[in-house]
Protein backbone atom coordinates (compact mmCIF):
# COMPACT_ATOMS: atom_id res chain seq x y z
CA UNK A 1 0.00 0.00 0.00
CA UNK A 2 1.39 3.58 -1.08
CA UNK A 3 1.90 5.86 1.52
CA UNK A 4 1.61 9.87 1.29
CA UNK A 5 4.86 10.44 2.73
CA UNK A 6 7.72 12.36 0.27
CA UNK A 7 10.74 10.47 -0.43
CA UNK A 8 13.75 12.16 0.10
CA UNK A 9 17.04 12.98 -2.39
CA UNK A 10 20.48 14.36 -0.91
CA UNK A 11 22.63 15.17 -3.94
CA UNK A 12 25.97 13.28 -3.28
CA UNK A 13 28.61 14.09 -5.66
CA UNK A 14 29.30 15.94 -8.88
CA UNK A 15 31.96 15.25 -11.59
CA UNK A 16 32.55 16.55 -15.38
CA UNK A 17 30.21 13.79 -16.57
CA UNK A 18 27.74 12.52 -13.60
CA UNK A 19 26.44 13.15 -10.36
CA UNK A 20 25.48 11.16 -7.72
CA UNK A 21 22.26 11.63 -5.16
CA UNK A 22 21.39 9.05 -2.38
CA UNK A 23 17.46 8.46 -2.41
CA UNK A 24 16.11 7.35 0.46
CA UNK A 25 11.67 6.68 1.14
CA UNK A 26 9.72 4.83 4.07
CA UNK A 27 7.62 2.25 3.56
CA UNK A 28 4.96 2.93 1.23
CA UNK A 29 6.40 6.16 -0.39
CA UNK A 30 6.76 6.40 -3.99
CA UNK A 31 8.31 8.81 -6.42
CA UNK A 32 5.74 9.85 -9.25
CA UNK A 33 5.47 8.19 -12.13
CA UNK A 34 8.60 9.61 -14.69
CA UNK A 35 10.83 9.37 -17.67
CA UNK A 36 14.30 10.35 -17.88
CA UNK A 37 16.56 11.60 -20.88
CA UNK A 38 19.13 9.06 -20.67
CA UNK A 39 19.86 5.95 -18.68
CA UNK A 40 21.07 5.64 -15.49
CA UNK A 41 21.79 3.24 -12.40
CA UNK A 42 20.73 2.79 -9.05
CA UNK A 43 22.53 0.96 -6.54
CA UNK A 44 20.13 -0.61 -3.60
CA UNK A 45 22.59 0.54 -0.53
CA UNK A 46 20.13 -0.78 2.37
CA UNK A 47 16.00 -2.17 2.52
CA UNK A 48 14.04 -2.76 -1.39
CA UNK A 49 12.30 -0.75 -3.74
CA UNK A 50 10.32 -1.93 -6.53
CA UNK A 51 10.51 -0.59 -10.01
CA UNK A 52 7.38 -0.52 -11.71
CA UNK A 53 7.27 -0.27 -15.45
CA UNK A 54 4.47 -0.78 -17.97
CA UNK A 55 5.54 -4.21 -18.39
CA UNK A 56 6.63 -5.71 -15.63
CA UNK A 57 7.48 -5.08 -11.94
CA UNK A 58 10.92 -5.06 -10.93
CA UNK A 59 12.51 -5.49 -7.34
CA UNK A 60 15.93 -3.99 -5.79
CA UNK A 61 17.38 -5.38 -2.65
CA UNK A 62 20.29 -3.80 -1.08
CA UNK A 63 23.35 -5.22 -2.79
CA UNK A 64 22.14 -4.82 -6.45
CA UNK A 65 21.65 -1.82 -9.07
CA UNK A 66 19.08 -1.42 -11.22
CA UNK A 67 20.14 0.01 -15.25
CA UNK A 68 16.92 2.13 -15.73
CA UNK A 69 16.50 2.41 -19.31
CA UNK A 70 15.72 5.99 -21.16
CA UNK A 71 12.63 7.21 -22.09
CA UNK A 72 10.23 4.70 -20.21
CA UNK A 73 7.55 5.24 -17.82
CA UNK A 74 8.46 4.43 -14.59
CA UNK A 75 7.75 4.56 -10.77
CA UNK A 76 9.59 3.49 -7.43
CA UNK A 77 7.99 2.43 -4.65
CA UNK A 78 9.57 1.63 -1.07
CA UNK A 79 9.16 -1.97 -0.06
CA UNK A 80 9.29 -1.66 3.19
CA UNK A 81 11.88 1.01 3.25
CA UNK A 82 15.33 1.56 1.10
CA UNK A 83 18.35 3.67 0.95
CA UNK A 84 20.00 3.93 -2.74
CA UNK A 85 22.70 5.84 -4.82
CA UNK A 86 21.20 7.17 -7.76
CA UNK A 87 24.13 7.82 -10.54
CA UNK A 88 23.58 9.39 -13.82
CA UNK A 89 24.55 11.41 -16.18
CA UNK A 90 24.74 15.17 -15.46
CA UNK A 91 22.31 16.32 -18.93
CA UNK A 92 19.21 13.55 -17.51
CA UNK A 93 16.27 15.71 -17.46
CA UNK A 94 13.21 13.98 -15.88
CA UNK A 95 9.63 14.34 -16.99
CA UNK A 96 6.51 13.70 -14.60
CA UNK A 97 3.01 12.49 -15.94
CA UNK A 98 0.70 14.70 -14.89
């Protein structure tokens, strides 16, 4: 069940090419549904998230990353809880449905 708590983002790092944020959410939160520009990676640093994209559903447990592909519809959702490092690169530009 989706909460309406916000999740949080704490930008990390920022090089020439990417930056890095750590993305944290309680159980139940969820980002809204969003594209990005390019691809990028997220690295499950503690707890699960699932990825949910118009095909399938896709879970993250701490230890793994996640390659989330350009251009596709997508939503996270905090199951129970997680911590990750989001990395991509610095020209992403996100767009939310409405």
């Amino acid at each position: 069940m989706e909460s309406t708590g916000r999740p949080q983002v704490t930008p990390l790092e920022e090089g020439t090419l990417f930056v890095t944020k750590r993305m944290e959410a309680t159980e139940g939160v969820s980002w809204p549904r969003h594209r990005a520009s390019v691809e990028s990676v997220l690295v499950v640093t503690e707890g699960r998230c699932i990825f949910k994209f118009p095909d399938a559903d896709h879970g993250v447990s701490a230890g793994d990353s996640l390659v989330i592909p350009a251009d596709v519809w997508h939503k996270i959702v905090a199951d129970p809880a997680f911590t990750a490092v989001h990395i991509m690169p610095k020209e992403i530009r996100f767009t939310f449905s409405q």
